[in-house]
C-alpha atoms as a PDB file:
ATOM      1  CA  UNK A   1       0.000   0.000   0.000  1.00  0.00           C
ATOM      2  CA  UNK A   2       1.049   3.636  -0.629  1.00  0.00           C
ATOM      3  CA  UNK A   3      -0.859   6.555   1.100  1.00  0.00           C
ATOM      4  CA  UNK A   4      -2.629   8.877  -1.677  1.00  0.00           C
ATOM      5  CA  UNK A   5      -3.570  12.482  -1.650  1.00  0.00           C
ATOM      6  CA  UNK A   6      -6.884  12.068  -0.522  1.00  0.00           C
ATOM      7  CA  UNK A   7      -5.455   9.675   2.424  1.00  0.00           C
ATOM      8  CA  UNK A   8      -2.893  12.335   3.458  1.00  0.00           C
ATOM      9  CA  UNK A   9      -5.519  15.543   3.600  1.00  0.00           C
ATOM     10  CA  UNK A  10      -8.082  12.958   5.863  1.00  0.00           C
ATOM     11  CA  UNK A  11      -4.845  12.771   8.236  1.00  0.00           C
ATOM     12  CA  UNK A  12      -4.021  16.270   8.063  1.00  0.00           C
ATOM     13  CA  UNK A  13      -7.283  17.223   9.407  1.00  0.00           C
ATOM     14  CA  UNK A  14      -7.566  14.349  11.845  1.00  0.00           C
ATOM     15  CA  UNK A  15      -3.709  16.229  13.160  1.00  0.00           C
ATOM     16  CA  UNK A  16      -6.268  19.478  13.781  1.00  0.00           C
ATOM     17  CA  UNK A  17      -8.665  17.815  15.613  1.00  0.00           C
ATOM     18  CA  UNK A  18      -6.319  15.941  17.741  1.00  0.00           C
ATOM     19  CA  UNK A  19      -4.642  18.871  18.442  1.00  0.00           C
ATOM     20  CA  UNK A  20      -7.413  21.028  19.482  1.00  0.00           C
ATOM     21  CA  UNK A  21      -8.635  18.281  22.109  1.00  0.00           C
ATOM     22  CA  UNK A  22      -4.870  18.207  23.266  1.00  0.00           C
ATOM     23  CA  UNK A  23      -5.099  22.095  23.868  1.00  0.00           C
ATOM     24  CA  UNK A  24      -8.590  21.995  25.076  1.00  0.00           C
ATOM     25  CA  UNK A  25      -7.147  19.658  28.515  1.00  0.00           C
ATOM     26  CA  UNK A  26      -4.033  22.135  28.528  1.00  0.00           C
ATOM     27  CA  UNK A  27      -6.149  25.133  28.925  1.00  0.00           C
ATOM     28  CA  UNK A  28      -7.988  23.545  31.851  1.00  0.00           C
ATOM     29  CA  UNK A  29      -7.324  24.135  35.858  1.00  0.00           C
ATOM     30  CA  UNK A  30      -7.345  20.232  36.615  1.00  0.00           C
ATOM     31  CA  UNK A  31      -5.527  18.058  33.514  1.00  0.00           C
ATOM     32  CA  UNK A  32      -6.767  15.116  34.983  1.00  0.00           C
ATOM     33  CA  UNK A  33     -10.289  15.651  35.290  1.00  0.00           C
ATOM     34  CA  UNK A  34     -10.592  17.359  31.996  1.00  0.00           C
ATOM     35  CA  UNK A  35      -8.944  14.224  30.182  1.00  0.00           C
ATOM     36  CA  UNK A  36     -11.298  12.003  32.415  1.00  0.00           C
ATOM     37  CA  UNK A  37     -13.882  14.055  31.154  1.00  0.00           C
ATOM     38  CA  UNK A  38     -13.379  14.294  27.665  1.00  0.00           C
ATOM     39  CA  UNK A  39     -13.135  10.651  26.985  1.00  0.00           C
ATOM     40  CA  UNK A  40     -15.447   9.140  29.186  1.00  0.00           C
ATOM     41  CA  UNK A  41     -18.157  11.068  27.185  1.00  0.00           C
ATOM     42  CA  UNK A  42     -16.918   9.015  24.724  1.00  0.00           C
ATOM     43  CA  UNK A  43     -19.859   6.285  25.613  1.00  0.00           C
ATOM     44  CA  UNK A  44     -22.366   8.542  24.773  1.00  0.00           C
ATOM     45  CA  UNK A  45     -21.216   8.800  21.122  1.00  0.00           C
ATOM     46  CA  UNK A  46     -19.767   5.931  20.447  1.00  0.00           C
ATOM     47  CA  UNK A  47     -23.254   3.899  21.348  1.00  0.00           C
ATOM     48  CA  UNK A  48     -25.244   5.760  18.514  1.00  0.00           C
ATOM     49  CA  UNK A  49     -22.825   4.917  16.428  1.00  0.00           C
ATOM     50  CA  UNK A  50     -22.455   1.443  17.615  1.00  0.00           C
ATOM     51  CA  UNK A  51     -26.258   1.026  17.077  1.00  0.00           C
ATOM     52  CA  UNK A  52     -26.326   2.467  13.303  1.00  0.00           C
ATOM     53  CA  UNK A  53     -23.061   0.695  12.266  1.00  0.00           C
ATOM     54  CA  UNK A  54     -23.315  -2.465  14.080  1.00  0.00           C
ATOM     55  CA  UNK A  55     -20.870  -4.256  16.037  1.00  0.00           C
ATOM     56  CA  UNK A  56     -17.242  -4.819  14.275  1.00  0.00           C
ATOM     57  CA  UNK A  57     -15.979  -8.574  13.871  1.00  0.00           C
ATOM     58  CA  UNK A  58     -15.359 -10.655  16.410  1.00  0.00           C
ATOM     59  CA  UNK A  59     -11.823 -11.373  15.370  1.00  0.00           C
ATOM     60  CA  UNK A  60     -11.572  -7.579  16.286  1.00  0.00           C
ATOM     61  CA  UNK A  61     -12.365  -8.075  20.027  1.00  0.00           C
ATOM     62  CA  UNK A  62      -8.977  -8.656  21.621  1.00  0.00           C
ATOM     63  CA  UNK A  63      -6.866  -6.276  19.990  1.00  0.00           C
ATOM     64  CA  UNK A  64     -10.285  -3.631  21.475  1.00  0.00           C
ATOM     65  CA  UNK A  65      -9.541  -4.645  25.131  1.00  0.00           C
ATOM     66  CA  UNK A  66      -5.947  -4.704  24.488  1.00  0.00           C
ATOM     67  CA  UNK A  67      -5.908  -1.184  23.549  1.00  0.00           C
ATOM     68  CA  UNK A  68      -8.277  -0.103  25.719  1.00  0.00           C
ATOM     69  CA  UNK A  69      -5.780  -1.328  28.941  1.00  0.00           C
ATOM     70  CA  UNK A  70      -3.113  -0.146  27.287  1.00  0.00           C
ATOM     71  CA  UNK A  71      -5.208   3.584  27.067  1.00  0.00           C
ATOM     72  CA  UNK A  72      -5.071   3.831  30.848  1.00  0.00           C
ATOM     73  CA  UNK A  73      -1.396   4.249  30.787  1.00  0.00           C
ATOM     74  CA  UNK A  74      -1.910   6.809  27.789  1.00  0.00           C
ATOM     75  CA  UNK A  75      -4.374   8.869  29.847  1.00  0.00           C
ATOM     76  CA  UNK A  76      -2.094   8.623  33.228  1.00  0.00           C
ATOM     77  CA  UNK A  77       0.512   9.764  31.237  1.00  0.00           C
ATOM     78  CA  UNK A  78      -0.763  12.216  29.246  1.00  0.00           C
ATOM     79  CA  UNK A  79      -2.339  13.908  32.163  1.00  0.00           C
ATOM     80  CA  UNK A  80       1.033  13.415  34.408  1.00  0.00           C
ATOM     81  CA  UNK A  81       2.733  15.120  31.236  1.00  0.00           C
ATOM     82  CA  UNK A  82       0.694  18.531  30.722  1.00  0.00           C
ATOM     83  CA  UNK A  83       0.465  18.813  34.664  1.00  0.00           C
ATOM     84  CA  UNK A  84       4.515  19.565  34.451  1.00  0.00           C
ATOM     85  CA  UNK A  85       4.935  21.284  30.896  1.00  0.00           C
ATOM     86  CA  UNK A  86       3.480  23.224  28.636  1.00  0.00           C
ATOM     87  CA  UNK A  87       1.571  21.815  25.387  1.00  0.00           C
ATOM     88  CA  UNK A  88       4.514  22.743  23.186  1.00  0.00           C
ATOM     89  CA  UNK A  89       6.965  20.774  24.884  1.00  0.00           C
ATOM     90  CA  UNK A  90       4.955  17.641  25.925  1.00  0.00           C
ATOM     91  CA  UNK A  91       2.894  17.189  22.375  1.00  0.00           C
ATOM     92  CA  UNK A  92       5.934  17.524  20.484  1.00  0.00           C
ATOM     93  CA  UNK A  93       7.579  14.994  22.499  1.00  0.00           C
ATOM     94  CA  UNK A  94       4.784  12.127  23.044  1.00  0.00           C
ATOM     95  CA  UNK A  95       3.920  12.543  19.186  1.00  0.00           C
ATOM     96  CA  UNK A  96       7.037  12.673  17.961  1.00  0.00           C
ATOM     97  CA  UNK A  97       9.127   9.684  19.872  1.00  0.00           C
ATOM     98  CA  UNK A  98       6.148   7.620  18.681  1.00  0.00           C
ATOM     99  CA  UNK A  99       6.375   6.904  14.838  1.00  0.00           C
ATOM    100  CA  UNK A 100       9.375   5.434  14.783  1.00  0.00           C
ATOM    101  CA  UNK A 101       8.272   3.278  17.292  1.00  0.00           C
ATOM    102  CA  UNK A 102       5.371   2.299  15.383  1.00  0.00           C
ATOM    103  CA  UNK A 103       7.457   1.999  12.171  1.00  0.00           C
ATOM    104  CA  UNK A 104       9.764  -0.656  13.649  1.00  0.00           C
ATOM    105  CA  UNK A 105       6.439  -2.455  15.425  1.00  0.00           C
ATOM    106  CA  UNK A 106       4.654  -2.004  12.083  1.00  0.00           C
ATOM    107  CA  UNK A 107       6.992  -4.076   9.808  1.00  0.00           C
ATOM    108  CA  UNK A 108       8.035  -7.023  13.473  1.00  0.00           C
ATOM    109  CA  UNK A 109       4.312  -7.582  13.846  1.00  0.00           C
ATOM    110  CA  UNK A 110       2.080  -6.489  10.736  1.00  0.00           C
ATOM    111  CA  UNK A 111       4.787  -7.333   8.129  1.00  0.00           C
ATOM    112  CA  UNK A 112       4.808  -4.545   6.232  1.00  0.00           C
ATOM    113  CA  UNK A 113       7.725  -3.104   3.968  1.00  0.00           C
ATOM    114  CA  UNK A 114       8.813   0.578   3.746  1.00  0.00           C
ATOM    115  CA  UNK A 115      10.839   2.385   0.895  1.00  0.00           C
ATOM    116  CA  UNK A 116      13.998   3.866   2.199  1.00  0.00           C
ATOM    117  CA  UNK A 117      12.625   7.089   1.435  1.00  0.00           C
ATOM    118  CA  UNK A 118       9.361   6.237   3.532  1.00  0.00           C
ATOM    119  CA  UNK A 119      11.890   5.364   6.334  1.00  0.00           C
ATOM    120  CA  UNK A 120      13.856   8.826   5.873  1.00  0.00           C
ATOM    121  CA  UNK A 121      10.619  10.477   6.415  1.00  0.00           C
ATOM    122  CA  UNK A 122       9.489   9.020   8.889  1.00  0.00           C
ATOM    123  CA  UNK A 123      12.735   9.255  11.043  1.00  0.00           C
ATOM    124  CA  UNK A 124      12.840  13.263   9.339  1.00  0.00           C
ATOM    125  CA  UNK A 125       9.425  14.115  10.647  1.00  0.00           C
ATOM    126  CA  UNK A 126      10.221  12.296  14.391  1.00  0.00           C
ATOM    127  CA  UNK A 127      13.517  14.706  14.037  1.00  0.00           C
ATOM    128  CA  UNK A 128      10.968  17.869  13.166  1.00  0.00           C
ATOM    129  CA  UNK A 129       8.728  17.237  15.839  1.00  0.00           C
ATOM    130  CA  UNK A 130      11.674  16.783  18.738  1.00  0.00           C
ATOM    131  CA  UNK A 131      13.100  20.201  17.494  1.00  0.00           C
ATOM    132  CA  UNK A 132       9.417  21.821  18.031  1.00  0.00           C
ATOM    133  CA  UNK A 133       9.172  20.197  21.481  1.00  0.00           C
ATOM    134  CA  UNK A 134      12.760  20.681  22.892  1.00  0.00           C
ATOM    135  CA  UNK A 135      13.479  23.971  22.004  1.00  0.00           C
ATOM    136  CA  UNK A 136      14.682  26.181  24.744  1.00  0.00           C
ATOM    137  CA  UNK A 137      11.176  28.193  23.849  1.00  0.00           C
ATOM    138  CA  UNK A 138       9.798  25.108  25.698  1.00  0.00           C
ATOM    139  CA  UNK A 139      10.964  25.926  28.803  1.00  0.00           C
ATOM    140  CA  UNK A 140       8.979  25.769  31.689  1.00  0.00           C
ATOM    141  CA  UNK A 141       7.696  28.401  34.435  1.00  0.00           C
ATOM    142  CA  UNK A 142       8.498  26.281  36.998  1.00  0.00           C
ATOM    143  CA  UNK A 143      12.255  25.786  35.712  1.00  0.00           C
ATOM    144  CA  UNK A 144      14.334  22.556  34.565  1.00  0.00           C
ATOM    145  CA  UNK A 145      13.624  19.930  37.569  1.00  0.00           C
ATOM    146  CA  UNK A 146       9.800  20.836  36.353  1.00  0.00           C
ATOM    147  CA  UNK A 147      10.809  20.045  32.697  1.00  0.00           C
ATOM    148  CA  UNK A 148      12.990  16.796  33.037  1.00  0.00           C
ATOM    149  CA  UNK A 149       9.517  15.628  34.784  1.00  0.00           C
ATOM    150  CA  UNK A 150       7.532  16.487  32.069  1.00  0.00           C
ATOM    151  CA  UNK A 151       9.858  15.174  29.436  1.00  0.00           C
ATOM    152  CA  UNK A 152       9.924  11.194  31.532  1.00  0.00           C
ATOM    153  CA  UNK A 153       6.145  11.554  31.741  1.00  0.00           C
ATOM    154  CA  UNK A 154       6.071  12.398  27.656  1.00  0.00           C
ATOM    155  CA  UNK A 155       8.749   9.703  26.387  1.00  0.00           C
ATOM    156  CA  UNK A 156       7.423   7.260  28.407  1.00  0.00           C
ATOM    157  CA  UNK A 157       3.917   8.095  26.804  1.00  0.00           C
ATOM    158  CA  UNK A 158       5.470   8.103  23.414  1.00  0.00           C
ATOM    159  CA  UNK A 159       6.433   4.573  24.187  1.00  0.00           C
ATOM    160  CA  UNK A 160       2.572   3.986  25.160  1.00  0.00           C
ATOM    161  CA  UNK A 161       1.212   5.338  21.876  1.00  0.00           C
ATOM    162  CA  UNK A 162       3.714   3.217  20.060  1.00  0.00           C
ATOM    163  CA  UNK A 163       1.957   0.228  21.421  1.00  0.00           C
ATOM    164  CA  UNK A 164      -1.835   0.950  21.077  1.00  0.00           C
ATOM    165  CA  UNK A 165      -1.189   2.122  17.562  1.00  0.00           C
ATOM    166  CA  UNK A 166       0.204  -1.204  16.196  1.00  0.00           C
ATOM    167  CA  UNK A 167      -2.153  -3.000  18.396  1.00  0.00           C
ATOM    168  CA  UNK A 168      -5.163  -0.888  16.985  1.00  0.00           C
ATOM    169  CA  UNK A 169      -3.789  -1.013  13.278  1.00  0.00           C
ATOM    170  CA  UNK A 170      -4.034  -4.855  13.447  1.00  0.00           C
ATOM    171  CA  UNK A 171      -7.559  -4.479  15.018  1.00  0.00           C
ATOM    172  CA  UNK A 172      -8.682  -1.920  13.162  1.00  0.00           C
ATOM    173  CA  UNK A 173      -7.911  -4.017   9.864  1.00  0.00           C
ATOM    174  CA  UNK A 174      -9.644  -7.366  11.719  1.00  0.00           C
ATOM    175  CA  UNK A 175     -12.661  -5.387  12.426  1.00  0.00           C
ATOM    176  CA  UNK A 176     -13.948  -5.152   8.829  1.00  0.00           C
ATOM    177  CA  UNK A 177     -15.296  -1.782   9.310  1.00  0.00           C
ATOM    178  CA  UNK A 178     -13.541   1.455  11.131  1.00  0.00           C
ATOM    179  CA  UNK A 179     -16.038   2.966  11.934  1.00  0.00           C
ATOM    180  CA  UNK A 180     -17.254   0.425  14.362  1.00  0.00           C
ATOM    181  CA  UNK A 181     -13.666  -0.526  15.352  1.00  0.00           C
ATOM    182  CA  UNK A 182     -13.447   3.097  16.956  1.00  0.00           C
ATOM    183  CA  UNK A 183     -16.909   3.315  18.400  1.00  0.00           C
ATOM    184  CA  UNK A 184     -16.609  -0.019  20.030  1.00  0.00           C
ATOM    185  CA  UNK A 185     -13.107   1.365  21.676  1.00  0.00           C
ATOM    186  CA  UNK A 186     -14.708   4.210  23.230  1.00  0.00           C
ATOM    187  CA  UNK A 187     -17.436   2.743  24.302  1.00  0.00           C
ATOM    188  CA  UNK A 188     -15.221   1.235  26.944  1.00  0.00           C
ATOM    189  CA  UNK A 189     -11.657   2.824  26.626  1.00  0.00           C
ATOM    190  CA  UNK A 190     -12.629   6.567  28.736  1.00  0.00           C
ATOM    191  CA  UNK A 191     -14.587   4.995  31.868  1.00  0.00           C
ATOM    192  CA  UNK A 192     -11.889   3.100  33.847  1.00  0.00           C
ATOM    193  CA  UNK A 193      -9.488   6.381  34.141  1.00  0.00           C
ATOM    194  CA  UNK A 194     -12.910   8.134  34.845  1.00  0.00           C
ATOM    195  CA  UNK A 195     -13.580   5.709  37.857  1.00  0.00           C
ATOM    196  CA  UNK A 196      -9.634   5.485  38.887  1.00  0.00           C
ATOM    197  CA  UNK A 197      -9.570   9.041  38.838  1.00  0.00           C
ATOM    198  CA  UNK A 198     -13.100   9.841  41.320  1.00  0.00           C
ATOM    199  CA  UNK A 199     -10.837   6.975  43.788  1.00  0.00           C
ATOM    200  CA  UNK A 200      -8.099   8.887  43.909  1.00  0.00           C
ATOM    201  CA  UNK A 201     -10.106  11.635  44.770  1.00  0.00           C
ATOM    202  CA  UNK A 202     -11.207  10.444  47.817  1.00  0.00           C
ATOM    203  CA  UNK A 203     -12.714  13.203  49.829  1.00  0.00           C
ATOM    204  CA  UNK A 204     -12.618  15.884  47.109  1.00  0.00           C
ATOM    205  CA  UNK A 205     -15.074  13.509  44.888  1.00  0.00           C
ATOM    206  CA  UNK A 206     -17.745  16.259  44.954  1.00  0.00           C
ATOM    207  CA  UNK A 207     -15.582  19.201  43.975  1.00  0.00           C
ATOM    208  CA  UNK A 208     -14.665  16.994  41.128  1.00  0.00           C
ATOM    209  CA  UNK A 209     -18.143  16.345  40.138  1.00  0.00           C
ATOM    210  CA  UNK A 210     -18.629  19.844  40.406  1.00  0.00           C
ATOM    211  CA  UNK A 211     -16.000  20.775  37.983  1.00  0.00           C
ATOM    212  CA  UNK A 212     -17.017  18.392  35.430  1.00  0.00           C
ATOM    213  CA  UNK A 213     -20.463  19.761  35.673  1.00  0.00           C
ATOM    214  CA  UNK A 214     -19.032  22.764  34.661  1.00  0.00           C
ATOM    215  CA  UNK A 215     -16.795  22.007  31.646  1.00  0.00           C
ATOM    216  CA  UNK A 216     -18.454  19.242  30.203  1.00  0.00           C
ATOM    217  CA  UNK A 217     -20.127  21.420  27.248  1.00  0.00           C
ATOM    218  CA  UNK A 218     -16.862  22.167  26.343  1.00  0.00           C
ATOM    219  CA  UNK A 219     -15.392  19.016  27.011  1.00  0.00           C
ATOM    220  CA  UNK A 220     -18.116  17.370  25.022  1.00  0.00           C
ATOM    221  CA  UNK A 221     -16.286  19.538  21.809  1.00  0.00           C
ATOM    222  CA  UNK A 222     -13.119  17.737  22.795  1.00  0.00           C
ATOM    223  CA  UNK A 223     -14.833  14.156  23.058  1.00  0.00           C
ATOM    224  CA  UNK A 224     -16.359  14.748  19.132  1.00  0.00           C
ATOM    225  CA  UNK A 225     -12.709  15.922  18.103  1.00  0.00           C
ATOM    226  CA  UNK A 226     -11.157  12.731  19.952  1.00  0.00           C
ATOM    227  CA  UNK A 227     -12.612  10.331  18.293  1.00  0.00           C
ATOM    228  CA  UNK A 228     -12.943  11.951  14.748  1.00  0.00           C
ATOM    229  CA  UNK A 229      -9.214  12.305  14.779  1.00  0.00           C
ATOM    230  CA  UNK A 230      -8.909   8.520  15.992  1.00  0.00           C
ATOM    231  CA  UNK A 231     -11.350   7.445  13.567  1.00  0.00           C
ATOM    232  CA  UNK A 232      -9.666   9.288  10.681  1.00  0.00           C
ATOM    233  CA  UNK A 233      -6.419   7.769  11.342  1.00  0.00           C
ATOM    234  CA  UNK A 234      -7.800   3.913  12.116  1.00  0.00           C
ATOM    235  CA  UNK A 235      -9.809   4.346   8.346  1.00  0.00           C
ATOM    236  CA  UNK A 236      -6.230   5.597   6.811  1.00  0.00           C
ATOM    237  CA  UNK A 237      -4.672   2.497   8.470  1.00  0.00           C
ATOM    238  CA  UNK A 238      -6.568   0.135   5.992  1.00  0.00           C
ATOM    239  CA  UNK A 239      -5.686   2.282   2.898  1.00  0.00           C
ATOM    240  CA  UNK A 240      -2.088   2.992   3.797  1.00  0.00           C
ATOM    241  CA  UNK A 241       0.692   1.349   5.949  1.00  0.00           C
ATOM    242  CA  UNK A 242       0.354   1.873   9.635  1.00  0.00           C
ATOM    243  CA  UNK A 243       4.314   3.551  10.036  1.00  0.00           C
ATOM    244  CA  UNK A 244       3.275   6.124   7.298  1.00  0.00           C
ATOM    245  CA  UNK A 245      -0.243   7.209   8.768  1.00  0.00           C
ATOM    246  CA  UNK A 246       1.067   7.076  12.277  1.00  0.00           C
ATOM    247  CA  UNK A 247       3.847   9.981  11.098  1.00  0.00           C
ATOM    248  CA  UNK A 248       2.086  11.960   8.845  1.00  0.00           C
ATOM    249  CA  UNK A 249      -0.518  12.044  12.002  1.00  0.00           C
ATOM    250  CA  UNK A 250       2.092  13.911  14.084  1.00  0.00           C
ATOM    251  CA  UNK A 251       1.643  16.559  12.010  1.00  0.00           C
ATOM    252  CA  UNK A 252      -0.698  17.696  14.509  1.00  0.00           C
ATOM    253  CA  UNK A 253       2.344  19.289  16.265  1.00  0.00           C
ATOM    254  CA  UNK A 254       2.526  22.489  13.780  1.00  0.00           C
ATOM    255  CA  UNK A 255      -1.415  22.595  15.006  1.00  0.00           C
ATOM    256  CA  UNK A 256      -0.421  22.143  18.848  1.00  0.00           C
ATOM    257  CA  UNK A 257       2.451  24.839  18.480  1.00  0.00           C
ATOM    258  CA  UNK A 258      -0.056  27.762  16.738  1.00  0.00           C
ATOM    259  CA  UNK A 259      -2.692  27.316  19.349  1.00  0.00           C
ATOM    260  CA  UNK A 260      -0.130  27.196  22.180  1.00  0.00           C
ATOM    261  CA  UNK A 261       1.301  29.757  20.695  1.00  0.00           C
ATOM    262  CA  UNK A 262      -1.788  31.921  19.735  1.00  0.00           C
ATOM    263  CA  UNK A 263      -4.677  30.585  22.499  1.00  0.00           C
ATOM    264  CA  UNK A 264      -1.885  29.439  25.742  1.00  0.00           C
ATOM    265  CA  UNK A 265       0.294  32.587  25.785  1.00  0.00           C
ATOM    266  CA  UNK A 266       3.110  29.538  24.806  1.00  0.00           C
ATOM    267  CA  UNK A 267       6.524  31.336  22.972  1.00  0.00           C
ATOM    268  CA  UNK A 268       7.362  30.473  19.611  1.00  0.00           C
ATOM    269  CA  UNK A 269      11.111  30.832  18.900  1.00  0.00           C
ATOM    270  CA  UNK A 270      13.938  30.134  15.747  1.00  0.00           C
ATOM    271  CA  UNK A 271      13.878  26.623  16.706  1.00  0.00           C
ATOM    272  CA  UNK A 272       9.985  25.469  16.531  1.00  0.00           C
ATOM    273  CA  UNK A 273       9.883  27.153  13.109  1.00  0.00           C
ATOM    274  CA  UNK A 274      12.895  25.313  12.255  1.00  0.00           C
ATOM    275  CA  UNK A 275      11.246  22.129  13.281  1.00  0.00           C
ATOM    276  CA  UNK A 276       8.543  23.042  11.609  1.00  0.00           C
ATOM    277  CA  UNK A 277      10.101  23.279   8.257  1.00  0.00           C
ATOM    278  CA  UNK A 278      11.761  19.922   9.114  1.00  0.00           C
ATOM    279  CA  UNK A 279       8.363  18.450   9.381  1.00  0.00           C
ATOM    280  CA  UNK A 280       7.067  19.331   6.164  1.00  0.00           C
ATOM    281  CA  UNK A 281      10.221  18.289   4.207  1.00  0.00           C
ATOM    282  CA  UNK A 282       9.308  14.874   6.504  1.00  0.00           C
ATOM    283  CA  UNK A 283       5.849  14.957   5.406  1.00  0.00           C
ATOM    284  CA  UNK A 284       6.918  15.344   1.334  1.00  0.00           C
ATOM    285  CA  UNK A 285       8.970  12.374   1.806  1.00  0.00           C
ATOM    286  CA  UNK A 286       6.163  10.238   3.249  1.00  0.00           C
ATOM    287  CA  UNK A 287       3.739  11.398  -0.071  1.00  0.00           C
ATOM    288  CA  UNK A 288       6.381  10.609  -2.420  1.00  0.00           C
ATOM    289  CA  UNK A 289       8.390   7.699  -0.864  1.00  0.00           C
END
């Protein structure tokens, strides 16, 4: 499989969406509960969807609680990530450790083959995005001990995404329909960090409630551009190899670093625009290799 024009324009707006839902749990007061929030309403669109599109095959079903286990270390991670740094320092970093990752998974466990120049872009746009997220723009308020913590919390969550990717790329092309591969995952894959979350709570359980009450409107936007974005990328997965959707997906880091930029108050210095450029040329290579 190559990835087409059409392919690469789906992913490119799947990158806005995932960004924007990335931002939206940035701009809150409590990560945690916002990224609770956000995809725990998943149930309540993925069972419409479920009930117009059917449930996807059963050879699907173990790669869908595989992934959705392997979620609850994305979400503790991802949460643990933007409580120590900003958006344009942790997003580059998770995204951008990732594809590689996925590349080498892609061709150990799916079996598939990439051009050389599929591999330099690949590695080129993993290079692009580490140059948007560690630039000394990045830095943190809270100074370099808070950084290093947010940078372990990010690699280790690039590692994470890695793994549910292949693991939902199989699934995904098991399922015989995307659509309901995706719904089916967030049916379930948003309530167990919603539940381990309100434990760890303890006492302050009805201040949480109370601040979910109060952003889940908004949070509701996030939920819809969640699982669009997921659903985008799982669809391009069975018209393109997994390693070359997974990177042109990280894209959504030139989205992340405008609205930290523009929306967060985030600087934007010489070296994310120089990562930037690095990204395209990483994304030309992926098109053409």
């Amino acid at each position: 499989m190559t990835i087409s024009g059409p392919v690469v324009m789906a992913v490119l707006f799947g990158a806005l969406l995932h960004a924007g839902w990335n931002a939206l749990i940035k701009s809150g007061r409590d990560k945690q509960l916002d990224t609770a929030l956000i995809h725990s309403l998943g149930f309540f669109v993925a069972l419409p969807v479920l009930l117009w599109t059917g449930l996807p095959a059963a050879a699907s079903w173990p790669y869908i609680f595989t992934s959705t286990a392997i979620h609850l270390g994305y979400y503790i991670a991802l949460a643990g990530a933007y409580r120590h740094g900003d958006l344009g320092l942790t997003y580059p970093v998770m995204r951008g450790s990732a594809p590689l990752l996925v590349a080498i998974g892609s061709v150990a466990f799916i079996g598939e083959h990439l051009s050389a120049v599929s591999w330099a872009g690949v590695a080129v746009v993993c290079a692009g995005v580490l140059t948007l997220g560690l630039s000394r723009s990045s830095l943190h308020a809270g100074g370099e001990a808070q950084r290093r913590q947010a940078l372990r919390f990010a690699f280790g969550n690039a590692a994470i995404i890695a793994l549910y990717t292949v693991v939902d790329g199989l699934g995904v092309r098991a399922s015989g329909d995307a659509l309901a591969y995706v719904a089916a995952l967030f049916l379930f894959d948003g309530i167990p960090y919603l539940l381990l979350v309100m434990w760890q709570r303890g006492d302050q359980r009805g201040a949480a409630v109370r601040y979910m009450a109060g952003r889940w409107k908004l949070a509701a936007f996030g939920t819809l551009a969640s699982m669009g974005s997921y659903a985008i990328a799982l669809w391009a997965m069975t018209r393109a190899p997994v390693a070359l959707v997974a990177a042109l997906r990280e894209t959504s880091v030139l989205f992340a670093a405008v609205i930290g930029t523009l929306l967060l108050r985030e600087p934007f210095g010489w070296q994310r625009a120089a990562g930037t450029a690095v990204v395209v040329t990483g994304v030309m290579a992926l098109r053409f290799g």
